[in-house]
C-alpha atoms as a PDB file:
ATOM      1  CA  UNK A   1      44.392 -12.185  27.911  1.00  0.00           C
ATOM      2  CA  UNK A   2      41.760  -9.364  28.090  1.00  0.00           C
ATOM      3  CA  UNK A   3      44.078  -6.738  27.970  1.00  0.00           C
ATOM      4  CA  UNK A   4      45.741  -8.238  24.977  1.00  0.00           C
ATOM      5  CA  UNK A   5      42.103  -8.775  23.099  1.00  0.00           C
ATOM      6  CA  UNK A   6      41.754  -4.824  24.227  1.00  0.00           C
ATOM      7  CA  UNK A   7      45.307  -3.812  22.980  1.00  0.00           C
ATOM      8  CA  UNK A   8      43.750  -4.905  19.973  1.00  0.00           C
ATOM      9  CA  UNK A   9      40.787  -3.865  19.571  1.00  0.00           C
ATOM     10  CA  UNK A  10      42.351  -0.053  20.098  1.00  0.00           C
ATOM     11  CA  UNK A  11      44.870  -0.692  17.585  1.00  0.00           C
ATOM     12  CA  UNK A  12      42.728  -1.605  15.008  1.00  0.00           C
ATOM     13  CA  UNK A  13      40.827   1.270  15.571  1.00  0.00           C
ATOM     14  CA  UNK A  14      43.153   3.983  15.486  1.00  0.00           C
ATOM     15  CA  UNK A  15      44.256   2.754  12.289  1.00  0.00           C
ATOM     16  CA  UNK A  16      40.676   3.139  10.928  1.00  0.00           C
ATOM     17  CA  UNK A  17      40.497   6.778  12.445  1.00  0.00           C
ATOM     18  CA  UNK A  18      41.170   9.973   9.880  1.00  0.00           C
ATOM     19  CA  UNK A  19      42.514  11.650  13.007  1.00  0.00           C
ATOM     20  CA  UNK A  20      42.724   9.302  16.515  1.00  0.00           C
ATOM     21  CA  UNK A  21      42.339  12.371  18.577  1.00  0.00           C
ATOM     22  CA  UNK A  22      39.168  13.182  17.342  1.00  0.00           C
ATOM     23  CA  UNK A  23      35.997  11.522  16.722  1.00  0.00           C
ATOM     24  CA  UNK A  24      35.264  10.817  12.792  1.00  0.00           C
ATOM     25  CA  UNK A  25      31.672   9.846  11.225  1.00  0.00           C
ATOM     26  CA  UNK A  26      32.857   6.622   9.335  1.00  0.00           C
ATOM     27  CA  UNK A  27      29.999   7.387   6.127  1.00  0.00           C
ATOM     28  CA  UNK A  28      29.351   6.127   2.550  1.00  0.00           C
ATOM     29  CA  UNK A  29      29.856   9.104   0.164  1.00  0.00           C
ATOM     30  CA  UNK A  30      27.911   8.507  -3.549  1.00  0.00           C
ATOM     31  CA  UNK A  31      27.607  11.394  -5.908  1.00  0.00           C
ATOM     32  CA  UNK A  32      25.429  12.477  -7.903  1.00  0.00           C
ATOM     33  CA  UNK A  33      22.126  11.401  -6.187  1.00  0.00           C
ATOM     34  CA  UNK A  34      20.627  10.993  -9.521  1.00  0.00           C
ATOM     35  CA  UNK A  35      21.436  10.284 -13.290  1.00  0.00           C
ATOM     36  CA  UNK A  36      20.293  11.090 -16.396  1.00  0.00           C
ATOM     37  CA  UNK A  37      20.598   9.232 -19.442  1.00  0.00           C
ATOM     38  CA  UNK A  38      19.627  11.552 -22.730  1.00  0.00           C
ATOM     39  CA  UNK A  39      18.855   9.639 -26.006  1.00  0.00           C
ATOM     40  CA  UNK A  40      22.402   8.790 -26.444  1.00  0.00           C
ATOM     41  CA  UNK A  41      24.031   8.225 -23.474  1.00  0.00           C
ATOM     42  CA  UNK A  42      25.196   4.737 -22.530  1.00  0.00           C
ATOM     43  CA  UNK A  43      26.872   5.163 -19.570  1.00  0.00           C
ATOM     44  CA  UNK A  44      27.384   7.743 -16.960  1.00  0.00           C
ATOM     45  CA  UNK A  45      29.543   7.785 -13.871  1.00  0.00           C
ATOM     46  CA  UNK A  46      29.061   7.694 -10.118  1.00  0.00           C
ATOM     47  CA  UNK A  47      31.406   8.185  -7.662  1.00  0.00           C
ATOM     48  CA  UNK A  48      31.819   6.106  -4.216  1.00  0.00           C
ATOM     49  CA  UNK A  49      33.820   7.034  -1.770  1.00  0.00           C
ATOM     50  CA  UNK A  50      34.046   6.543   2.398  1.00  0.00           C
ATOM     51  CA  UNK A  51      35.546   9.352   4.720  1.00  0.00           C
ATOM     52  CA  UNK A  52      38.186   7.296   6.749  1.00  0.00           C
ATOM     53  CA  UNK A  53      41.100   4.838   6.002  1.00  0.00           C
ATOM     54  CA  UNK A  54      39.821   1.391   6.821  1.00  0.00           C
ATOM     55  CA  UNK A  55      39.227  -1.470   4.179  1.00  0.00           C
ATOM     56  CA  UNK A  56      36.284  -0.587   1.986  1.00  0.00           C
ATOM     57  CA  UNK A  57      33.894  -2.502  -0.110  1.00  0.00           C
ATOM     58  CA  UNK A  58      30.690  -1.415  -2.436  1.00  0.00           C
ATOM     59  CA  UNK A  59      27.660  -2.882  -4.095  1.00  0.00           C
ATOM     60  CA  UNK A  60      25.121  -1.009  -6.687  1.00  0.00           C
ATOM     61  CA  UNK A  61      22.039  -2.900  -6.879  1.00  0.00           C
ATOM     62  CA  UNK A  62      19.028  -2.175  -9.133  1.00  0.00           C
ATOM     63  CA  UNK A  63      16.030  -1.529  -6.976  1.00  0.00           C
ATOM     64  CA  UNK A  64      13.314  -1.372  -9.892  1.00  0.00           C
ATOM     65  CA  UNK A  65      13.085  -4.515 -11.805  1.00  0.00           C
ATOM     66  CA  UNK A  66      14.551  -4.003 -15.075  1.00  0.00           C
ATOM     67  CA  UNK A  67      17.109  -5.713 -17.375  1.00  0.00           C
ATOM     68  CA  UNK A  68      18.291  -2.291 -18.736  1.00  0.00           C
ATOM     69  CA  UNK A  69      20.640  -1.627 -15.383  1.00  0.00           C
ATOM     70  CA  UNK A  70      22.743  -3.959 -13.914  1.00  0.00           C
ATOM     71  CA  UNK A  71      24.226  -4.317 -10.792  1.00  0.00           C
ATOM     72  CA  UNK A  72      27.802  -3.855  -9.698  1.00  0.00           C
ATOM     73  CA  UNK A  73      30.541  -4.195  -7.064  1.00  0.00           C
ATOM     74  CA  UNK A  74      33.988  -2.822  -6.090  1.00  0.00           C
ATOM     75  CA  UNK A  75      36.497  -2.222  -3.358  1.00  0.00           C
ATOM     76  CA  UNK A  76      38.061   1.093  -2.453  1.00  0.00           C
ATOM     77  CA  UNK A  77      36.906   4.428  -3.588  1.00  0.00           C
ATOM     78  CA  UNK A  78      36.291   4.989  -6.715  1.00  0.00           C
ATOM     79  CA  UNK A  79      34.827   8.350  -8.491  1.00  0.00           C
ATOM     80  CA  UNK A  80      34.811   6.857 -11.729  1.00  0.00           C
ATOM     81  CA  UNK A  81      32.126   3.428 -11.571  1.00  0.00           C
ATOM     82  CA  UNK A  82      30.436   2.981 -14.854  1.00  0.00           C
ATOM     83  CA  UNK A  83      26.602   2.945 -14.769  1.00  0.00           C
ATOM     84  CA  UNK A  84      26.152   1.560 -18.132  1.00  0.00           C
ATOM     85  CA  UNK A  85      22.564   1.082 -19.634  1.00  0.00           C
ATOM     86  CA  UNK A  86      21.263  -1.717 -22.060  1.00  0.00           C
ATOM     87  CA  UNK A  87      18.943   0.407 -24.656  1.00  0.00           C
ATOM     88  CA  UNK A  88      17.832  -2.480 -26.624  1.00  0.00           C
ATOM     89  CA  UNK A  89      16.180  -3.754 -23.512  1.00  0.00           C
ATOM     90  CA  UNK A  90      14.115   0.037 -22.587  1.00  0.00           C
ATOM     91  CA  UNK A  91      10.275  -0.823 -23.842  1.00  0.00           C
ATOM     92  CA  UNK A  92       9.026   2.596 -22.509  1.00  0.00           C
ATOM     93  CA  UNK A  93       9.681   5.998 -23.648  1.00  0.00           C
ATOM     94  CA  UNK A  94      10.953   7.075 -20.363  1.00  0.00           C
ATOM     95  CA  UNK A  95      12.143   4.490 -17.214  1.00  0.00           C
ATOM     96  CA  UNK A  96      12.358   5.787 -13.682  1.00  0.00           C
ATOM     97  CA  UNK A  97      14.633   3.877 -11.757  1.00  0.00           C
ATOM     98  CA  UNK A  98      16.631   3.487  -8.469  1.00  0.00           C
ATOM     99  CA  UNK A  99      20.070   2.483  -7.428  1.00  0.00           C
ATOM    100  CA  UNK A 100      21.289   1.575  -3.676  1.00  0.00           C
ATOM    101  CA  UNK A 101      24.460   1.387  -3.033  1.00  0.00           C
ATOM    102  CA  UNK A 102      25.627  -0.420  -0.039  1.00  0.00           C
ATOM    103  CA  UNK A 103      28.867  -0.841   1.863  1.00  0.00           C
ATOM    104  CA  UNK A 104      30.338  -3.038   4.210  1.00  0.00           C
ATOM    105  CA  UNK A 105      29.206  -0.933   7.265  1.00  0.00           C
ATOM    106  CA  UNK A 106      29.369   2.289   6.228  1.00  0.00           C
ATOM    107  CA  UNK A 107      25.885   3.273   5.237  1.00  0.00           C
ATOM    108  CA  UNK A 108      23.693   2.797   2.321  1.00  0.00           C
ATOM    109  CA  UNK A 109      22.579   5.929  -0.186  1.00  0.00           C
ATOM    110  CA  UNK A 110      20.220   5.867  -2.984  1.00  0.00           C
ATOM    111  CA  UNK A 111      20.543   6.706  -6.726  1.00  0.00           C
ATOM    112  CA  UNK A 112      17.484   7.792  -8.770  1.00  0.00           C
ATOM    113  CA  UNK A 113      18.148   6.980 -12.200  1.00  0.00           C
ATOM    114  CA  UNK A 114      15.835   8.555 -15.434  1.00  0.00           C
ATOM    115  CA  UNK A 115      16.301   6.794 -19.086  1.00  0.00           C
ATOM    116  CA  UNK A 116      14.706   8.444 -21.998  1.00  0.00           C
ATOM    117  CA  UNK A 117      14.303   6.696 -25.232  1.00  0.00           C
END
């Protein structure tokens, strides 16, 4: 039975290995570390990514509190995830804000995020 569980346990893996002869970092890959919205922008776009093959899952969550961000989730890479911004909700002239992004085990990263009225 334990060499059945370990069977396993290899297979799975090797099938979440870039290259099973070598050993591969298994990271969260977000770019561009920071985002700036001009007086007209509404959106801009991130993109998160992972460097190997195995399932893959994301969350954006607004660090500052503020109603002009809002969070987000996905699954899989993407290079194209909407940050959209609410600018009937920004009060100040200029907001400084963060985004993390998390993923299910493969790091988190931070996003600093500048709005200007």
């Amino acid at each position: 039975m334990k060499y059945l569980f370990l069977f396993g346990f290899l297979v799975t893996m090797i099938g979440c290995s870039n290259n099973p002869t070598t050993y591969t970092t298994h990271e969260l890959v977000v770019n561009p570390k920071a985002l700036t919205f001009s007086h007209a922008d509404t959106a801009k776009i991130l993109s998160i990514t992972h460097t190997c093959t195995c399932p893959f899952s994301w969350n954006v969550n607004v660090l500052t509190a503020t109603s002009v961000l809002q969070n987000t989730s996905g699954s899989g890479d993407n290079t194209q995830v909407s940050i959209k911004i609410d600018r009937a909700k920004l009060t100040i002239d200029t907001l400084n804000a963060a985004l993390q992004i998390t993923s299910n085990g493969y790091g988190t990263d931070t996003v600093q995020v500048t709005i200007i009225r």
